[in-house]
Protein backbone atom coordinates (compact mmCIF):
# COMPACT_ATOMS: atom_id res chain seq x y z
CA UNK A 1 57.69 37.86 -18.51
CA UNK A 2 57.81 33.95 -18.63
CA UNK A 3 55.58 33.83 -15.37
CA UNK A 4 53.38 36.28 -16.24
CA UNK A 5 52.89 34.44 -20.07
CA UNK A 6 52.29 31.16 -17.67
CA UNK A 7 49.79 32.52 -15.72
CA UNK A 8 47.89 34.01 -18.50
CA UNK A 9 47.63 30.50 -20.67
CA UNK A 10 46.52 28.91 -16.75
CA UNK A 11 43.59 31.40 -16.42
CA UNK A 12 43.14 31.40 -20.54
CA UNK A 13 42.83 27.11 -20.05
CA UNK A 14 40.69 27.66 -17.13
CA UNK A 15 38.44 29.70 -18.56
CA UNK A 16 38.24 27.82 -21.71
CA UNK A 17 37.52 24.24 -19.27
CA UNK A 18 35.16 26.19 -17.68
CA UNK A 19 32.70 27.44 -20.57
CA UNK A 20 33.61 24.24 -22.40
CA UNK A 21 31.59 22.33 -18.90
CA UNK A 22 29.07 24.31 -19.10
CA UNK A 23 28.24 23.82 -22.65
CA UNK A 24 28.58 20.11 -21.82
CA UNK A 25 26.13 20.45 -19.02
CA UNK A 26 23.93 23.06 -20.46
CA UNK A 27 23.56 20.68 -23.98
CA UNK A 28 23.24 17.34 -21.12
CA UNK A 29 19.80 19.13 -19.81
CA UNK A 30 19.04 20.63 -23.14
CA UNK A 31 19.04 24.10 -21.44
CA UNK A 32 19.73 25.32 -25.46
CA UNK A 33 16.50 23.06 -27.25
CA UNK A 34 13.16 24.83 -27.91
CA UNK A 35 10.56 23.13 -25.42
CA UNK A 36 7.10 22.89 -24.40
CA UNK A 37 5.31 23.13 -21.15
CA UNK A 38 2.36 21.23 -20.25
CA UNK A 39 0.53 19.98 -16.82
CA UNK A 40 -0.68 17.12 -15.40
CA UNK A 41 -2.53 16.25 -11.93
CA UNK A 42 -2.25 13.42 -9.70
CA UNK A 43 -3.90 12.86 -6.27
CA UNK A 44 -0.66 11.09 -4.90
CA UNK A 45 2.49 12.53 -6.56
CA UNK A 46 4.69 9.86 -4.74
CA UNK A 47 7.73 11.67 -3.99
CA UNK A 48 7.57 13.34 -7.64
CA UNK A 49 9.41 17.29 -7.04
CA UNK A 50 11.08 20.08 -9.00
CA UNK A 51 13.56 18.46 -11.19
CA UNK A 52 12.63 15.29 -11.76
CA UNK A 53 13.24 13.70 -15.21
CA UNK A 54 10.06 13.52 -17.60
CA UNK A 55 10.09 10.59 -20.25
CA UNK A 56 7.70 10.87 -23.75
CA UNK A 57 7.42 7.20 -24.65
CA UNK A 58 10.28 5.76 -22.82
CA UNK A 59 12.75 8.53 -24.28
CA UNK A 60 14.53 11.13 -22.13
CA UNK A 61 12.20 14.84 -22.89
CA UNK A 62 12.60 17.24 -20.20
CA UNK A 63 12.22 17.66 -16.42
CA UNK A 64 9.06 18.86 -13.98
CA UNK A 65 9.01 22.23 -13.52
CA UNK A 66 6.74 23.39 -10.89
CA UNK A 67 4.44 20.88 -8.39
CA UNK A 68 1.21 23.24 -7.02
CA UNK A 69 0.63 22.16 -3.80
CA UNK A 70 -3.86 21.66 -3.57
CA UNK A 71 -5.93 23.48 -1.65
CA UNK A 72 -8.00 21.05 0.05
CA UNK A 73 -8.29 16.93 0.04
CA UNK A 74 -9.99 16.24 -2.67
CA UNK A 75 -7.88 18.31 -4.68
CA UNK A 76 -4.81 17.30 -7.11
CA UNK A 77 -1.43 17.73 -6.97
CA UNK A 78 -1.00 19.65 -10.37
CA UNK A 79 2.63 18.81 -11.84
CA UNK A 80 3.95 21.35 -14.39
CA UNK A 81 6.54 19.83 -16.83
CA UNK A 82 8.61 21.04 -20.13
CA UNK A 83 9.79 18.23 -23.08
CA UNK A 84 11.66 18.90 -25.67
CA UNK A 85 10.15 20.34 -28.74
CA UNK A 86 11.06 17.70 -31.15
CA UNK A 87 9.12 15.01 -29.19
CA UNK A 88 5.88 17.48 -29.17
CA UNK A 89 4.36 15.36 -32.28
CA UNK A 90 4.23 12.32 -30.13
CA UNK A 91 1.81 13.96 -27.22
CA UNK A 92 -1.32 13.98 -27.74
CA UNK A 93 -4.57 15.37 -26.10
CA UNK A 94 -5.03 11.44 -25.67
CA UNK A 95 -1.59 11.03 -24.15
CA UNK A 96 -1.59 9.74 -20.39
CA UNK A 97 1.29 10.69 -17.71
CA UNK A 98 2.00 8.72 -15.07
CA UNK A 99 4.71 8.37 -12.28
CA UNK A 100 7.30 5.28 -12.84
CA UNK A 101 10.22 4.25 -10.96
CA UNK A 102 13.50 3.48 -12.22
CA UNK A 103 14.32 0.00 -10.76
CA UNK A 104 13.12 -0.79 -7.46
CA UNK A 105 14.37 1.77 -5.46
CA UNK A 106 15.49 4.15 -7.97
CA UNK A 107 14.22 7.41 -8.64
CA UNK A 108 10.63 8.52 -9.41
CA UNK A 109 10.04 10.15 -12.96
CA UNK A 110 7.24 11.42 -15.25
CA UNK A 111 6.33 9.23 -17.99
CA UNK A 112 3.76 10.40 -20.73
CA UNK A 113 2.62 7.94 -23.44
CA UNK A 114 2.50 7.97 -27.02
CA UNK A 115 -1.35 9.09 -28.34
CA UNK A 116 -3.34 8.22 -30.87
CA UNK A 117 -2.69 8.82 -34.33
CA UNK A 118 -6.23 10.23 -34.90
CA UNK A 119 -6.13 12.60 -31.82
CA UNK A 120 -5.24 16.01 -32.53
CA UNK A 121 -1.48 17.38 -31.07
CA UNK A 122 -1.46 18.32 -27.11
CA UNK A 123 -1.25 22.19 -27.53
CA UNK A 124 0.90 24.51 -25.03
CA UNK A 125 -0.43 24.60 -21.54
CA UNK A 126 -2.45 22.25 -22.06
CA UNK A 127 -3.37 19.48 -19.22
CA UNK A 128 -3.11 15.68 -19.40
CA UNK A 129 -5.07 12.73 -17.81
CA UNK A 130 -2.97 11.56 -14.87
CA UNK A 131 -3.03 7.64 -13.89
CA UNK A 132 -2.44 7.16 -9.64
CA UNK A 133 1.28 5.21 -9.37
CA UNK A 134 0.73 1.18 -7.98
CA UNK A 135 1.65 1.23 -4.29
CA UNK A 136 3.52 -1.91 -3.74
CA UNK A 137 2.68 -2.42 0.05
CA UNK A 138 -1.26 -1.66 -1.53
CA UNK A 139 -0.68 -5.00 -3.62
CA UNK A 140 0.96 -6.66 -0.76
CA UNK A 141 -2.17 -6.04 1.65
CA UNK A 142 -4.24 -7.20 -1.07
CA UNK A 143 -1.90 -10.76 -1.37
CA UNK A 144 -2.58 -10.88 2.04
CA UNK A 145 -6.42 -10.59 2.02
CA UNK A 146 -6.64 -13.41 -0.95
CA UNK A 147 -4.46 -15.72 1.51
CA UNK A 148 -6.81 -15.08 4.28
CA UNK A 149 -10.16 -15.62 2.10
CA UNK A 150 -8.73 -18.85 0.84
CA UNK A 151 -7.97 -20.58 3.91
CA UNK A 152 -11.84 -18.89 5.27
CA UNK A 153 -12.84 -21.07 1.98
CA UNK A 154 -11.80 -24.29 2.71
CA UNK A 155 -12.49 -24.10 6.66
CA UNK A 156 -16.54 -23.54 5.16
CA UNK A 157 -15.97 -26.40 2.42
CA UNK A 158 -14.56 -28.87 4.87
CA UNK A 159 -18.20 -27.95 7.34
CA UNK A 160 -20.07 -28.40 4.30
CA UNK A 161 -18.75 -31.76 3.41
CA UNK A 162 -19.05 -33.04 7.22
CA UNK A 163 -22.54 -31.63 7.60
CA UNK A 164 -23.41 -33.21 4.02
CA UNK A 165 -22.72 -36.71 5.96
CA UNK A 166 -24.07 -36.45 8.53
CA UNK A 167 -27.39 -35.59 6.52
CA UNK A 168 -27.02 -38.79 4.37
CA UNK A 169 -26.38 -40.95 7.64
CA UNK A 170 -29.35 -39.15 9.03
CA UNK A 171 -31.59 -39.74 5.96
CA UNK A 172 -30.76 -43.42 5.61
CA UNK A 173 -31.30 -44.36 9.12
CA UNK A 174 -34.42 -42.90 9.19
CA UNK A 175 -35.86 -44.48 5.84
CA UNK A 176 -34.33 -47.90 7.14
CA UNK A 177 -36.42 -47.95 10.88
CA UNK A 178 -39.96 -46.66 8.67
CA UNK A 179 -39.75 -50.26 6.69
CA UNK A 180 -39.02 -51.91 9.47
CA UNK A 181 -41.58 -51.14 11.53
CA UNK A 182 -44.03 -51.26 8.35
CA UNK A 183 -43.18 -54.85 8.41
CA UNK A 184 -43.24 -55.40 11.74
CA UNK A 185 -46.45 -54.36 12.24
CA UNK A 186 -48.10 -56.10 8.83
CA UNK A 187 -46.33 -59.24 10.41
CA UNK A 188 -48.13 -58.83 13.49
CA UNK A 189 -51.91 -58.33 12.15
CA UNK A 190 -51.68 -61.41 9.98
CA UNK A 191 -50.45 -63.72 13.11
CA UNK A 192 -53.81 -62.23 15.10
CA UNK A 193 -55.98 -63.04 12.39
CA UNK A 194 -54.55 -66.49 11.98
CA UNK A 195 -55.25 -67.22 15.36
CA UNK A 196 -58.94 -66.12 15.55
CA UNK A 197 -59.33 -67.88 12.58
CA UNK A 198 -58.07 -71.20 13.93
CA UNK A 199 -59.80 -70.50 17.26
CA UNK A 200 -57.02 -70.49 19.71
CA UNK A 201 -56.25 -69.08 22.83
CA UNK A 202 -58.90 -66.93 24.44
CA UNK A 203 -60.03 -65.15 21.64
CA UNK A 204 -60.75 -68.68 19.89
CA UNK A 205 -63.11 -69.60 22.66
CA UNK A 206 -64.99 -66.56 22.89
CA UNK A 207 -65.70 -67.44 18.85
CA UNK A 208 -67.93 -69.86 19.75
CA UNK A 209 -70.90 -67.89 20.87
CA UNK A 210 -72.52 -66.64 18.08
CA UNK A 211 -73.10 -63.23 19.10
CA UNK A 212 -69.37 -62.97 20.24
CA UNK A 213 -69.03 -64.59 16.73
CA UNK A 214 -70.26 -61.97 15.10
CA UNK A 215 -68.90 -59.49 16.27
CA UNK A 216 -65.19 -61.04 16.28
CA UNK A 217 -66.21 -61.55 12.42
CA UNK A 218 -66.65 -57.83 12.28
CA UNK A 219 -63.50 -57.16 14.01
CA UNK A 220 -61.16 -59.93 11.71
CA UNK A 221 -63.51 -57.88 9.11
CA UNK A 222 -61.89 -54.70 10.16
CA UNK A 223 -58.21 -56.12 10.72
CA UNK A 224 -58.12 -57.35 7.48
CA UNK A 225 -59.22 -54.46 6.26
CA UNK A 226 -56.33 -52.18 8.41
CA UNK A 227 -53.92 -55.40 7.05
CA UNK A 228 -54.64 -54.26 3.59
CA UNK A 229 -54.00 -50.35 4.20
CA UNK A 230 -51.04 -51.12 5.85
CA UNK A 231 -49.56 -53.95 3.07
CA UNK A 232 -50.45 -50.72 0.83
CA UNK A 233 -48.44 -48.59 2.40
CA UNK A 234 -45.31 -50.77 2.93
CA UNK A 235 -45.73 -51.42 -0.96
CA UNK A 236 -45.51 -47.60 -0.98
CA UNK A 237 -42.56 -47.26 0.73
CA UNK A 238 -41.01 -49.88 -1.13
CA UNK A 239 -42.04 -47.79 -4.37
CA UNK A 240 -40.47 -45.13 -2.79
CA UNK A 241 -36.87 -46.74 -1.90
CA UNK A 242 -37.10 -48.17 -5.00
CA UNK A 243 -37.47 -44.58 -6.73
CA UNK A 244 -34.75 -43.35 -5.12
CA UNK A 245 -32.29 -46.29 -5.92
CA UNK A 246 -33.36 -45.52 -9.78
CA UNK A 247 -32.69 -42.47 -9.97
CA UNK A 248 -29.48 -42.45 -8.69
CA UNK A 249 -29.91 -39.93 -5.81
CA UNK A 250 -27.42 -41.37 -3.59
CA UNK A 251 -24.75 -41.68 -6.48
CA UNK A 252 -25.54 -38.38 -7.18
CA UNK A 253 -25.10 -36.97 -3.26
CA UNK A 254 -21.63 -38.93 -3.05
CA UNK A 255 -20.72 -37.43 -6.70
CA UNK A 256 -21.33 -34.14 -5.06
CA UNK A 257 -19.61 -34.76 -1.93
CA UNK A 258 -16.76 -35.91 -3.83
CA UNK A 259 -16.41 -33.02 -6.17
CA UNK A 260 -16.81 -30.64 -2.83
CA UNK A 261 -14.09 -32.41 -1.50
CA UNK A 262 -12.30 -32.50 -4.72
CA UNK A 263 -12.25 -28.52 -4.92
CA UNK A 264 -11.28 -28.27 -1.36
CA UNK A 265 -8.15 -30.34 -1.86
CA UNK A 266 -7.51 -27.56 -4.80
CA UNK A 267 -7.98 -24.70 -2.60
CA UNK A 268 -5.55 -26.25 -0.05
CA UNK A 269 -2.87 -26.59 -2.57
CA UNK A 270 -3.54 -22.89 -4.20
CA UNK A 271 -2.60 -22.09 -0.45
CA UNK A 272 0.16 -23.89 -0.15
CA UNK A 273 1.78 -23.04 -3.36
CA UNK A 274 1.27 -19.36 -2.40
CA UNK A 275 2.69 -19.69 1.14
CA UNK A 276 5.44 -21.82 -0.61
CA UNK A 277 6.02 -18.80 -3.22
CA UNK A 278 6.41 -16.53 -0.05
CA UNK A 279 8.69 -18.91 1.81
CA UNK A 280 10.80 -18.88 -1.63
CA UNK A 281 11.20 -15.22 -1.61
CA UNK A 282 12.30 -15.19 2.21
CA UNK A 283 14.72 -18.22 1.84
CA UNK A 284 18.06 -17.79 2.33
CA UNK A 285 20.31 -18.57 -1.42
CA UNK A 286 23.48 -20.62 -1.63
CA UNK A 287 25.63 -18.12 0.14
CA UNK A 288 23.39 -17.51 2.74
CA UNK A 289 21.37 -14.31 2.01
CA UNK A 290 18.10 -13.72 1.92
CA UNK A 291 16.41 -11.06 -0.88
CA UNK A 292 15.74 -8.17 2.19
CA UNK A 293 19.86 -8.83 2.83
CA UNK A 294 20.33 -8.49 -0.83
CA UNK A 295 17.83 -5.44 -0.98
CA UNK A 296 19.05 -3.44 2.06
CA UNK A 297 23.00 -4.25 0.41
CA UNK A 298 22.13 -2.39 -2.63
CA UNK A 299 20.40 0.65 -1.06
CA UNK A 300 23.80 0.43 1.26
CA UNK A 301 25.35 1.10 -2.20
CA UNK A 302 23.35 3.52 -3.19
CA UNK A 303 23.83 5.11 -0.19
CA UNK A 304 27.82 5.03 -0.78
CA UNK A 305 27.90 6.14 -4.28
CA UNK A 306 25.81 9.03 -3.14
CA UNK A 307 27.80 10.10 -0.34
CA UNK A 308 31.09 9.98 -2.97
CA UNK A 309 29.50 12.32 -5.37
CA UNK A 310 28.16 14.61 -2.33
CA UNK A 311 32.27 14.49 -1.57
CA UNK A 312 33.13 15.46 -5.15
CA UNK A 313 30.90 18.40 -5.04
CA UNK A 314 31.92 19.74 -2.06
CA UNK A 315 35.61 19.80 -3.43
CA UNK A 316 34.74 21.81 -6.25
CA UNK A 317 32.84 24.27 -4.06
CA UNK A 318 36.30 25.17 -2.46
CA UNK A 319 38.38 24.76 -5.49
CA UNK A 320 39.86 27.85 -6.43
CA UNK A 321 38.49 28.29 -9.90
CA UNK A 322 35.01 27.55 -9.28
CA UNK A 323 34.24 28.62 -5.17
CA UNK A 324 33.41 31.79 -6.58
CA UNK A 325 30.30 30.46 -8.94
CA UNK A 326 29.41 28.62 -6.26
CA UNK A 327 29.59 31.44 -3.85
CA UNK A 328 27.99 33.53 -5.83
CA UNK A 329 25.45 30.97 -6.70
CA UNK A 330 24.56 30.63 -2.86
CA UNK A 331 25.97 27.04 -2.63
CA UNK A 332 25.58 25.48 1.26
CA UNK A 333 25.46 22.33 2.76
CA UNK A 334 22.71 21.65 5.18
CA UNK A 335 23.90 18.00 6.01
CA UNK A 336 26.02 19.79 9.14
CA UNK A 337 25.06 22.98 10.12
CA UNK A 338 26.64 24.29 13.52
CA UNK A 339 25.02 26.56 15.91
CA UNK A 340 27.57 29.36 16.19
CA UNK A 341 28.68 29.41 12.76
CA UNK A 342 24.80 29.37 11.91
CA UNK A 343 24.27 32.55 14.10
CA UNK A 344 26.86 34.12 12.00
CA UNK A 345 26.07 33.29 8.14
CA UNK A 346 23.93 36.21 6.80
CA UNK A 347 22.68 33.66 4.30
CA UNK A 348 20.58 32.10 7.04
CA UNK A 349 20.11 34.91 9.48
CA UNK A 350 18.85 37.22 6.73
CA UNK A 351 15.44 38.92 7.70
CA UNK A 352 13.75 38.28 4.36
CA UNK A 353 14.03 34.86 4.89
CA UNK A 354 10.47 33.16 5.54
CA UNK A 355 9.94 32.17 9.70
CA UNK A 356 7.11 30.20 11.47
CA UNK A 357 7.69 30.43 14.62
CA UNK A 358 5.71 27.24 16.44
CA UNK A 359 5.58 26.73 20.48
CA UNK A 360 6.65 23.72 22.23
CA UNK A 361 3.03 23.17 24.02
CA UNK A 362 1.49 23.36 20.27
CA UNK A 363 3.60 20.38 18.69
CA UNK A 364 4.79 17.90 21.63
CA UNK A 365 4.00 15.76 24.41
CA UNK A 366 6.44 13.75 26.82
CA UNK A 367 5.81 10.04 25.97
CA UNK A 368 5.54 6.99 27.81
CA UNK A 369 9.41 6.35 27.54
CA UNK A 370 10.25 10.01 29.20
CA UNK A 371 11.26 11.27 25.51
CA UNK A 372 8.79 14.08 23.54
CA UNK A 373 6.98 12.84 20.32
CA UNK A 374 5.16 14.91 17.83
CA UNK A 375 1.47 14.79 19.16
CA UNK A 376 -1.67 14.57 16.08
CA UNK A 377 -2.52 18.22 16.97
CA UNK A 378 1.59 19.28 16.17
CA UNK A 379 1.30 18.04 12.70
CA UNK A 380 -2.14 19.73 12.11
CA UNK A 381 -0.52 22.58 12.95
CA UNK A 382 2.74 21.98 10.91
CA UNK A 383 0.26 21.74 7.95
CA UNK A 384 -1.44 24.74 8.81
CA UNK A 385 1.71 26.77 9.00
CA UNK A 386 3.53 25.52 5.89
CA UNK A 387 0.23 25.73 3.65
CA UNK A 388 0.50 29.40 3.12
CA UNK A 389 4.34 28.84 0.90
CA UNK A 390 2.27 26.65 -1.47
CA UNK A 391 5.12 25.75 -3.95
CA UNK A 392 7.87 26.69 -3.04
CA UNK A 393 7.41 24.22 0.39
CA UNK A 394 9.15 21.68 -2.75
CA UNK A 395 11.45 24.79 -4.21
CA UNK A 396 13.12 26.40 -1.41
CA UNK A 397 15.68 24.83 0.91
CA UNK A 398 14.32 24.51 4.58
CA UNK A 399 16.49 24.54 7.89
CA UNK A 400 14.30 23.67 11.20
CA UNK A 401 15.93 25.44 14.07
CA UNK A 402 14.92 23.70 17.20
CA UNK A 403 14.88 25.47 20.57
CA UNK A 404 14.42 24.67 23.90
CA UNK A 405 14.16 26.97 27.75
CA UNK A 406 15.12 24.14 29.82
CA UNK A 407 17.07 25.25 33.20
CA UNK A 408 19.86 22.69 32.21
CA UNK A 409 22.14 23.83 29.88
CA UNK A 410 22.84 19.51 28.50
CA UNK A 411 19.11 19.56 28.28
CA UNK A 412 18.45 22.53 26.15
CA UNK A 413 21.27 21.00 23.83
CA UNK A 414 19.31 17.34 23.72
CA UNK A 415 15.77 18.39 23.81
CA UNK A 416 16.43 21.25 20.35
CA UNK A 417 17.79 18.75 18.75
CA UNK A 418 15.55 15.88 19.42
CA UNK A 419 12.43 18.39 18.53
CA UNK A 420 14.31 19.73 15.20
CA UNK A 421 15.12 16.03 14.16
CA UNK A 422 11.04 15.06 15.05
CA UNK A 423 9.66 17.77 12.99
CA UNK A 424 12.40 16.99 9.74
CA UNK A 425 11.50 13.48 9.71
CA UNK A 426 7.73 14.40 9.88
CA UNK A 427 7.99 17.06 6.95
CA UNK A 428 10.14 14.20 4.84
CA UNK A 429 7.62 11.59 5.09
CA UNK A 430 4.36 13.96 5.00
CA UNK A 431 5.32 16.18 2.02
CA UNK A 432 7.73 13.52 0.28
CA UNK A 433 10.44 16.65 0.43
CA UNK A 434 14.48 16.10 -1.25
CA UNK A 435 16.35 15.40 2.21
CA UNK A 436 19.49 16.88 0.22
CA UNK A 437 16.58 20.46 0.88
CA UNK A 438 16.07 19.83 4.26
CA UNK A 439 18.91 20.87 7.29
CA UNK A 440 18.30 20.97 11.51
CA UNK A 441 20.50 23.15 13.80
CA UNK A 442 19.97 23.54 17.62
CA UNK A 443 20.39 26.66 19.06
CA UNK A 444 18.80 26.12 22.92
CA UNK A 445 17.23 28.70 23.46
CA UNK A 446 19.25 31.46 21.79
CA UNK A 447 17.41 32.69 18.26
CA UNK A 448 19.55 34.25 15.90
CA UNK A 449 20.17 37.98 15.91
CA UNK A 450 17.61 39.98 13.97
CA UNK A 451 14.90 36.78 13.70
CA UNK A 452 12.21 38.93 16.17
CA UNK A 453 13.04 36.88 19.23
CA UNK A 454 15.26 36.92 21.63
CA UNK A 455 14.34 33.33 23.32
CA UNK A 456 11.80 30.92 22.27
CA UNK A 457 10.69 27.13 23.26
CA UNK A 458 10.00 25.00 20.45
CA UNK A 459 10.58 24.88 16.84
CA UNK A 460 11.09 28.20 14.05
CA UNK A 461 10.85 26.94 10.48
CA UNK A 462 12.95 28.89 7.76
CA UNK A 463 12.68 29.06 3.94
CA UNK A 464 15.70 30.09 2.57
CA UNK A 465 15.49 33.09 0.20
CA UNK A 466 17.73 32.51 -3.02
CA UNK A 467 20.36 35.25 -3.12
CA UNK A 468 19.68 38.21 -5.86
């Protein structure tokens, strides 16, 4: 009587913990509150998928729904999401959604602004303007570029303020040997006609006939004449060096060389104190590390705390109380999925279960280290294949069996898994999928019974069914 009064209050407590949890849990993701669904379309949903936490000004409203999957490129992603109903005042049909991150590496969420107060409420259904997340690697190409153009900048400032001397050096020297030989040659004419005046040397005898006279008088006539042009035009040129030198122009050209120079010295240090910011970022601190060290530590930790709760849910799949809701539920873990025991689970052998079955020739190539690599044409055809699920390619949990006919039993084992790893990791990074959704098993060559074939060579992709 006492045992069987003991075992009743156990079950009795038990059952009372376990509606009590999921009250808790059920009033945690306000699966009780009244709510509203609306949409919202992005060209790059940046890892955004079903379940992901939606925020109405900064506050906690409700989780995405459903992400549509577009038909062609320049389509959007269109993002249903439900917030809570008390929060609905707050959205309006000015109200802009966005993607966010939480932290650096954290998770990716929803957030929808505050409207106007003049705009009318956001009704049911209805569809907000999306804003495109910031790409940080985007910004850091851009850094890049703007380090780059600088330094282009001061490499042409520097030519410009050498070729700017030379062309004053040039200038000068020139003006200098025009004067000169001006006054050379004005020097020159007035020594002949002294002479011929005075009657010496040969041109002085030949004065002395009259005839010869006259016509020398005609020709001292005519050099004094050229004399006069030519004092004329070294007065010019003096007018004109003199001009110059009052106006300032060669004040003015060094000014302007100076303030060339002046900016180029600027633009050097711009570049140096962004190369210096960069150098500050990738410098070691006190105790050694570096920010990537510090970084990559904390994702390690992310990683850990992760794997714990992963741990604590597994327990309570196989505790006693609760293996049945999660049996019933259709609870699995994909992380470690054995071939025999894979063969045997009806869960993932059942025939309603979604296959595409793809050939080895379609997806890989041997590369230039002797291993296979998924070729360009392989992941046009992966997207071809996995267009026709549409949404539920981000709903449904997918395993990638990978298969291979090789004559050597070691290699069938290597070469399956290395395919079914190749084609995971392409899906993950392609279609942003949860990895915690996405499981690999190797089979060789050996397809499970009922799946339509009894050997294949390649890859069969399955979308799991949820169980009725």
């Amino acid at each position: 009587m006492n045992r069987s009064l003991m075992v009743g209050a156990f079950v009795a407590a038990g059952l009372a913990l376990f509606t009590t949890g999921l009250f808790v849990i059920g009033n945690r993701h306000e699966a009780f509150a009244r709510h509203i669904e609306l949409y919202t379309e992005f060209s790059n949903i940046a890892g955004i998928a079903q379940g992901a936490k939606v925020q109405v000004a900064g506050m906690d409203a409700g989780q995405v729904l459903e992400v549509q999957i577009p038909d062609s490129p320049p389509a959007k992603f269109k993002v249903k999401v439900r917030i809570n109903e008390k929060l609905r005042g707050l959205v309006r049909t000015d109200s802009v959604a966005t993607i966010g991150t939480e932290g650096v590496v954290g998770n990716r969420f929803v957030a929808i602004s505050a409207g106007s107060p003049n705009a009318p409420p956001a009704a049911a259904d209805a569809t907000l303007s999306g804003i495109e997340p910031t790409d940080i690697s985007a910004l850091l190409d851009q850094a890049k570029g703007t380090i780059q153009n600088i330094d282009t900048t001061v490499l042409n400032a520097n030519k410009l303020v050498t070729n700017a001397d030379g062309l004053i050096t040039s200038l000068g020297g020139n003006l200098n040997s025009t004067v000169n030989e001006v006054k050379t040659t004005v020097s020159n004419a007035n020594e002949l006609v002294t002479g011929l005046q005075q009657g010496r040397g040969t041109a002085g005898m030949l004065l002395r006939d009259e005839t010869l006279a006259e016509q020398v008088r005609q020709a001292v006539t005519n050099a004094q004449s050229a004399t006069s042009e030519l004092k004329g035009a070294a007065a010019n040129a003096g007018a004109l060096v003199s001009d110059l030198q009052s106006k300032g122009l060669p004040q003015k050209v060094d000014d302007t060389l100076k303030e060339v120079k002046q900016t180029a010295t600027n633009l050097n240090a711009a570049s140096k104190d962004i190369r210096q910011t960069v150098t500050d970022f990738t410098r070691p601190d006190e105790g050694g590390r570096t920010a990537a060290v510090t970084l990559r530590e904390s994702l390690s930790n992310v990683n850990v705390a992760a794997a714990n709760m992963a741990d604590d849910t597994e327990a309570l799949k196989h505790n006693f109380l609760l293996r049945g809701f999660f049996r019933k539920r259709g609870y699995y873990n994909l992380a470690a999925l054995s071939p025999d025991p894979y063969r045997k689970n009806p869960l993932f052998t059942a025939q309603n279960n979604d296959r595409a079955w793809l050939s080895a020739d379609q997806l890989f190539r041997t590369g230039a280290h002797g291993q296979e690599e998924l070729t360009t044409h392989g992941k046009s055809v992966l997207n071809s294949a996995l267009a026709a699920y549409g949404g539920r390619l981000f709903q449904s949990p997918i395993i990638i069996e990978g298969y291979s006919d090789s004559d050597d039993g070691g290699d069938r084992a290597t070469v399956s898994r290395l395919r079914s790893m190749l084609v995971r990791d392409y899906l993950q990074s392609h279609y942003r999928l949860d990895s915690n959704n996405l499981g690999t098993v190797f089979l060789e060559d050996r397809p499970p019974d009922g799946s339509g074939h009894t050997q294949w060579d390649g890859v069969a992709i399955v979308l799991l069914r949820a169980k009725p």
